[in-house]
N, C-alpha and C. Protein backbone atom coordinates (compact mmCIF):
# COMPACT_ATOMS: atom_id res chain seq x y z
N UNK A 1 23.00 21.79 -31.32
CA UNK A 1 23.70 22.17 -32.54
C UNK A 1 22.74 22.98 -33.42
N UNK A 2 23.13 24.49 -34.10
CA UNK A 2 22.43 24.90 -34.78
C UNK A 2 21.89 24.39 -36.00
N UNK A 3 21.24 24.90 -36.81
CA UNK A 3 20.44 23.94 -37.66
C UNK A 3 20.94 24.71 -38.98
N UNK A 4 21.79 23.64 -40.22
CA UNK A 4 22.74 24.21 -41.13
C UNK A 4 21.93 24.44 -41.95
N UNK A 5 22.54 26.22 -42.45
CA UNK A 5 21.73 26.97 -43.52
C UNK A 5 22.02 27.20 -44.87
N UNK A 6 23.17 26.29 -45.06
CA UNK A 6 24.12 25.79 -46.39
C UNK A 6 24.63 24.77 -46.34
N UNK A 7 24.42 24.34 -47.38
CA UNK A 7 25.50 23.05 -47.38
C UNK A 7 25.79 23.02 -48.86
N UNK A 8 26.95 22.29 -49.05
CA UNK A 8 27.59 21.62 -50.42
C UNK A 8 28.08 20.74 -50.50
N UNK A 9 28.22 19.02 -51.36
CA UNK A 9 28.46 18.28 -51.16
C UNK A 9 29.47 17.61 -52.25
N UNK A 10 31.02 17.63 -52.56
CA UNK A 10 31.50 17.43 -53.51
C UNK A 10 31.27 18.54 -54.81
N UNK A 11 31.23 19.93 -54.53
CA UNK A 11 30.91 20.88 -55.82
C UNK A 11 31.93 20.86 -56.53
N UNK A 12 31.80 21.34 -57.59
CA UNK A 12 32.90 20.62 -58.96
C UNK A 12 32.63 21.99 -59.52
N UNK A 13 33.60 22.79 -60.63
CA UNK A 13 33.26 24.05 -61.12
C UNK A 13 34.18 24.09 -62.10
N UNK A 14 34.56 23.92 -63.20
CA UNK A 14 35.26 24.07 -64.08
C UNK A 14 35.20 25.32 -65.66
N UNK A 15 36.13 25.99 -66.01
CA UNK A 15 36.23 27.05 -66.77
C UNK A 15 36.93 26.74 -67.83
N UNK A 16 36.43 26.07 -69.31
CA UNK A 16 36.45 25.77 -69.94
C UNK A 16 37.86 23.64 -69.68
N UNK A 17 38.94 24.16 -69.60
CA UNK A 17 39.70 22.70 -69.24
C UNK A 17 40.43 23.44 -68.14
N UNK A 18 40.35 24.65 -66.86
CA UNK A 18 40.67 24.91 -66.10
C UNK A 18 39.77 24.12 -64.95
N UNK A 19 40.51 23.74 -63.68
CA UNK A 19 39.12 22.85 -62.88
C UNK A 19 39.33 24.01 -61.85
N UNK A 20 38.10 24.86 -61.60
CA UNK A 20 38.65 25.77 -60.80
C UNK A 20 37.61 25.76 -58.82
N UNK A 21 37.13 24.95 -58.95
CA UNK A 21 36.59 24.38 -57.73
C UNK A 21 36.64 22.74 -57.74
N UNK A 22 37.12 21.90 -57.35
CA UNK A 22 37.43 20.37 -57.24
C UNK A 22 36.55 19.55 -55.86
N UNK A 23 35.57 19.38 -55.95
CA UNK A 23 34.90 18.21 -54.61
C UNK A 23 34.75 19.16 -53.60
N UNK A 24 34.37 20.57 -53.67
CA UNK A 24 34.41 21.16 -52.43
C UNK A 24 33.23 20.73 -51.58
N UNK A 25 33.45 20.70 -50.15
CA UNK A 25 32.32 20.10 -49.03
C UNK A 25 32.28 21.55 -48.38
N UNK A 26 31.20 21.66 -47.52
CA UNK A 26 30.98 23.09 -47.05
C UNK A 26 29.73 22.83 -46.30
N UNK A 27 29.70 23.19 -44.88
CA UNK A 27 28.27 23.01 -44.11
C UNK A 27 28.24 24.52 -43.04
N UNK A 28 27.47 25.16 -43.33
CA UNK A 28 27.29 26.71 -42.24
C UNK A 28 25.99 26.71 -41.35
N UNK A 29 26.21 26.66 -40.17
CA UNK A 29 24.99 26.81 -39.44
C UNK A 29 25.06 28.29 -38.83
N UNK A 30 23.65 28.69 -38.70
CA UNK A 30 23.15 29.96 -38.12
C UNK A 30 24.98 30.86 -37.27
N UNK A 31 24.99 29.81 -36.44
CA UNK A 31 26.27 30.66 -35.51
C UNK A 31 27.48 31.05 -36.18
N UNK A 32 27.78 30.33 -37.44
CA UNK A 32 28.79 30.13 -37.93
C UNK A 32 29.54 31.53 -38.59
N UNK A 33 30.82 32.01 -38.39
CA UNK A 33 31.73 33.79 -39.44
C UNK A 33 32.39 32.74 -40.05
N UNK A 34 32.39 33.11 -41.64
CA UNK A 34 33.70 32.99 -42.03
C UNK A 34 33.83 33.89 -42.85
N UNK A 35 35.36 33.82 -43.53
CA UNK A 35 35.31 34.27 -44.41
C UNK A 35 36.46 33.88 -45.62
N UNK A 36 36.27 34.05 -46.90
CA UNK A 36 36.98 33.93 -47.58
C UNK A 36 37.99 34.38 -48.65
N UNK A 37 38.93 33.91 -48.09
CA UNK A 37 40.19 34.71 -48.62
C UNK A 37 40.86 33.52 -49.92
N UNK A 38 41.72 34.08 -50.48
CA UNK A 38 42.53 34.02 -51.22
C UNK A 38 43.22 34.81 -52.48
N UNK A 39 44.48 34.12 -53.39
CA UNK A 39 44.71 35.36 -54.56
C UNK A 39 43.37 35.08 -55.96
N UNK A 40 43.78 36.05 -56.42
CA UNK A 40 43.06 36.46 -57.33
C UNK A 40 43.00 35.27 -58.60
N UNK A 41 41.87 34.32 -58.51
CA UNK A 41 41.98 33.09 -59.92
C UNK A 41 41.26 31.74 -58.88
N UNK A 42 41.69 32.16 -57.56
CA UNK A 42 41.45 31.01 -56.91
C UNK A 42 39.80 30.51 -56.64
N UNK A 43 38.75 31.00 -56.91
CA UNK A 43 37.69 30.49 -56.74
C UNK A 43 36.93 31.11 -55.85
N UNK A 44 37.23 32.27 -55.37
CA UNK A 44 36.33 32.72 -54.40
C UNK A 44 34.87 33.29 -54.86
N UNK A 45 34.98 33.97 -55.60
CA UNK A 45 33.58 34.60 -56.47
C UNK A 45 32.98 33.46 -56.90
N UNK A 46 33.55 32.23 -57.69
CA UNK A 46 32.96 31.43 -58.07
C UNK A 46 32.21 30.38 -56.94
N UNK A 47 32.86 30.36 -56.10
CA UNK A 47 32.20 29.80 -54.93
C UNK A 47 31.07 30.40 -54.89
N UNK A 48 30.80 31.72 -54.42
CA UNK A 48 29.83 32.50 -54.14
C UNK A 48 28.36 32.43 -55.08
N UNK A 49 28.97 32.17 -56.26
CA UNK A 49 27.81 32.39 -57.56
C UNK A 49 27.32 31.08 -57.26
N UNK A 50 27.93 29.89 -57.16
CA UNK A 50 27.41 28.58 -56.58
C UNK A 50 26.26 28.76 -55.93
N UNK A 51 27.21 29.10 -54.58
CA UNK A 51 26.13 29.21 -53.22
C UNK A 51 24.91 29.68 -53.45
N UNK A 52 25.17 30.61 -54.15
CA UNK A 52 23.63 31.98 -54.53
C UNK A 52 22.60 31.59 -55.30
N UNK A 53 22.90 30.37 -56.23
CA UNK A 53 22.09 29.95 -57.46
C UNK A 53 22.87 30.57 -58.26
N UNK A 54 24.09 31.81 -58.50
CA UNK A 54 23.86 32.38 -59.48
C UNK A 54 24.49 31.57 -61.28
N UNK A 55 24.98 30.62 -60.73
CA UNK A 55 25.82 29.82 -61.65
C UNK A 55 25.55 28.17 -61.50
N UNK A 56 25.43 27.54 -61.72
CA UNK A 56 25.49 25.88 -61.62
C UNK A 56 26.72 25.10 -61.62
N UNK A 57 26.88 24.17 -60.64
CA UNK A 57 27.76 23.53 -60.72
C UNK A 57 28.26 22.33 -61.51
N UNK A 58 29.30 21.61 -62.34
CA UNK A 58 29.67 21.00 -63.10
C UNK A 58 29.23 19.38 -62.07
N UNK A 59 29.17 19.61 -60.87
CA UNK A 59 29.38 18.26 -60.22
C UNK A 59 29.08 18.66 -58.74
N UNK A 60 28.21 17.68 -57.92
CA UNK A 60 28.16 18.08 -56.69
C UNK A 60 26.72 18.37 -56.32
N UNK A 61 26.26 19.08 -54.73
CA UNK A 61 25.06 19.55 -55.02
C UNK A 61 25.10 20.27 -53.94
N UNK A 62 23.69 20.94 -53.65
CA UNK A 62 24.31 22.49 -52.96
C UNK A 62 22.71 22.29 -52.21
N UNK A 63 22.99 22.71 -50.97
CA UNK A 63 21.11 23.30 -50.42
C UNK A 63 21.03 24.28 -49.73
N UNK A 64 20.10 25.53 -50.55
CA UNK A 64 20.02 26.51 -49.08
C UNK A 64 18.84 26.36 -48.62
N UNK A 65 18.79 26.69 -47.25
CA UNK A 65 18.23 26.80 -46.29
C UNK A 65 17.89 28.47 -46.09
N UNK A 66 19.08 29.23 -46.52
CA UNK A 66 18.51 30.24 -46.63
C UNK A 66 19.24 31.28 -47.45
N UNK A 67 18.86 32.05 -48.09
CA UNK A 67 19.04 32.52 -49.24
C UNK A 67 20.50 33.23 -48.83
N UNK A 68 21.90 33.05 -49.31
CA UNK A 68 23.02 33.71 -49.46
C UNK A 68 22.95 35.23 -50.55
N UNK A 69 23.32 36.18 -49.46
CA UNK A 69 23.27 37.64 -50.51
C UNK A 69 24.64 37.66 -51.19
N UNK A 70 24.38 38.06 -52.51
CA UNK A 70 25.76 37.99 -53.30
C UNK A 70 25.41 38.79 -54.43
N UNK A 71 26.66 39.77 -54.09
CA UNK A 71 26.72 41.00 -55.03
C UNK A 71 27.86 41.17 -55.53
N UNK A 72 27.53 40.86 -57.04
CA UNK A 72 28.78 40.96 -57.92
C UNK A 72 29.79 42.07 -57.43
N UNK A 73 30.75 41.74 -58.19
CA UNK A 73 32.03 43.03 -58.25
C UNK A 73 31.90 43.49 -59.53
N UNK A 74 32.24 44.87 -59.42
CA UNK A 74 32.12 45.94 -61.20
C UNK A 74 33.67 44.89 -62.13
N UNK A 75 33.25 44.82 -63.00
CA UNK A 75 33.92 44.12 -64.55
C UNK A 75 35.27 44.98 -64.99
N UNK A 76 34.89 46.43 -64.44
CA UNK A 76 35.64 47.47 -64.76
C UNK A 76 36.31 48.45 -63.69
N UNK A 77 37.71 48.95 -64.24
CA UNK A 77 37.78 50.75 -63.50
C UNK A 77 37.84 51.37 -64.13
N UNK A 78 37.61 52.69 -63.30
CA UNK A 78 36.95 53.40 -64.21
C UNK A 78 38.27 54.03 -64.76
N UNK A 79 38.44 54.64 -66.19
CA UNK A 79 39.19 54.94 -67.24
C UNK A 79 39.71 56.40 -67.18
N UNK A 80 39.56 57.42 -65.83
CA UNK A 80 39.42 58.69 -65.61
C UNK A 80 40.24 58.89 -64.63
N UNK A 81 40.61 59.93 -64.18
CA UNK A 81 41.28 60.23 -62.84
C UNK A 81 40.13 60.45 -61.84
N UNK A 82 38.97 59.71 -62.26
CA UNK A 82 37.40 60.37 -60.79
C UNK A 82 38.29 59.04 -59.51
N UNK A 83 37.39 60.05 -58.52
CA UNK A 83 37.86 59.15 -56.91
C UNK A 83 36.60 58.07 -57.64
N UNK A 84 36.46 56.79 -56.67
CA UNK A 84 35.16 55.88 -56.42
C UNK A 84 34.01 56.28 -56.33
N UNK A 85 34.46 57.38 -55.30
CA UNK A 85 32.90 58.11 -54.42
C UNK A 85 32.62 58.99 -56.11
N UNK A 86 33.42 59.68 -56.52
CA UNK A 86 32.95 60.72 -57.44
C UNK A 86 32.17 59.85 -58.90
């Protein structure tokens, strides 16, 4: 069995009296794809900021083994008719 390079144990994440991560468990070893989906509110970014250090959790506890890359999404679009690339 590969040797797990994340784990989380009961993470808890709440946004002001919204509970927006509840007891999540989570274990990834070396071999392991996933990925994560859902709509938009559901916790996915916030998961991520967890995983990364980039945020702390309300409840729970987290270990890496090895550092998760996590790169925000822009706050904004842009206000112009420019393409992305432009």
């Amino acid at each position: 069995m590969p040797a797990t390079l994340l784990a989380a144990e009961r993470l808890t994440r709440r946004h002001g009296d919204r509970t927006i991560l509840d007891a999540v468990d989570l274990r990834l070893s070396a071999d392991d794809r996933v990925a994560i989906v859902g709509p938009n509110g559901a916790g996915k970014s916030t998961l991520l900021r967890l995983l990364a250090g980039a945020e702390v959790p309300d409840g729970g506890t987290g270990t890496q083994l090895a550092a998760p890359l996590y790169l925000p999404q822009p706050g904004r679009r842009p206000t112009d008719d420019r393409t992305l690339r432009e």
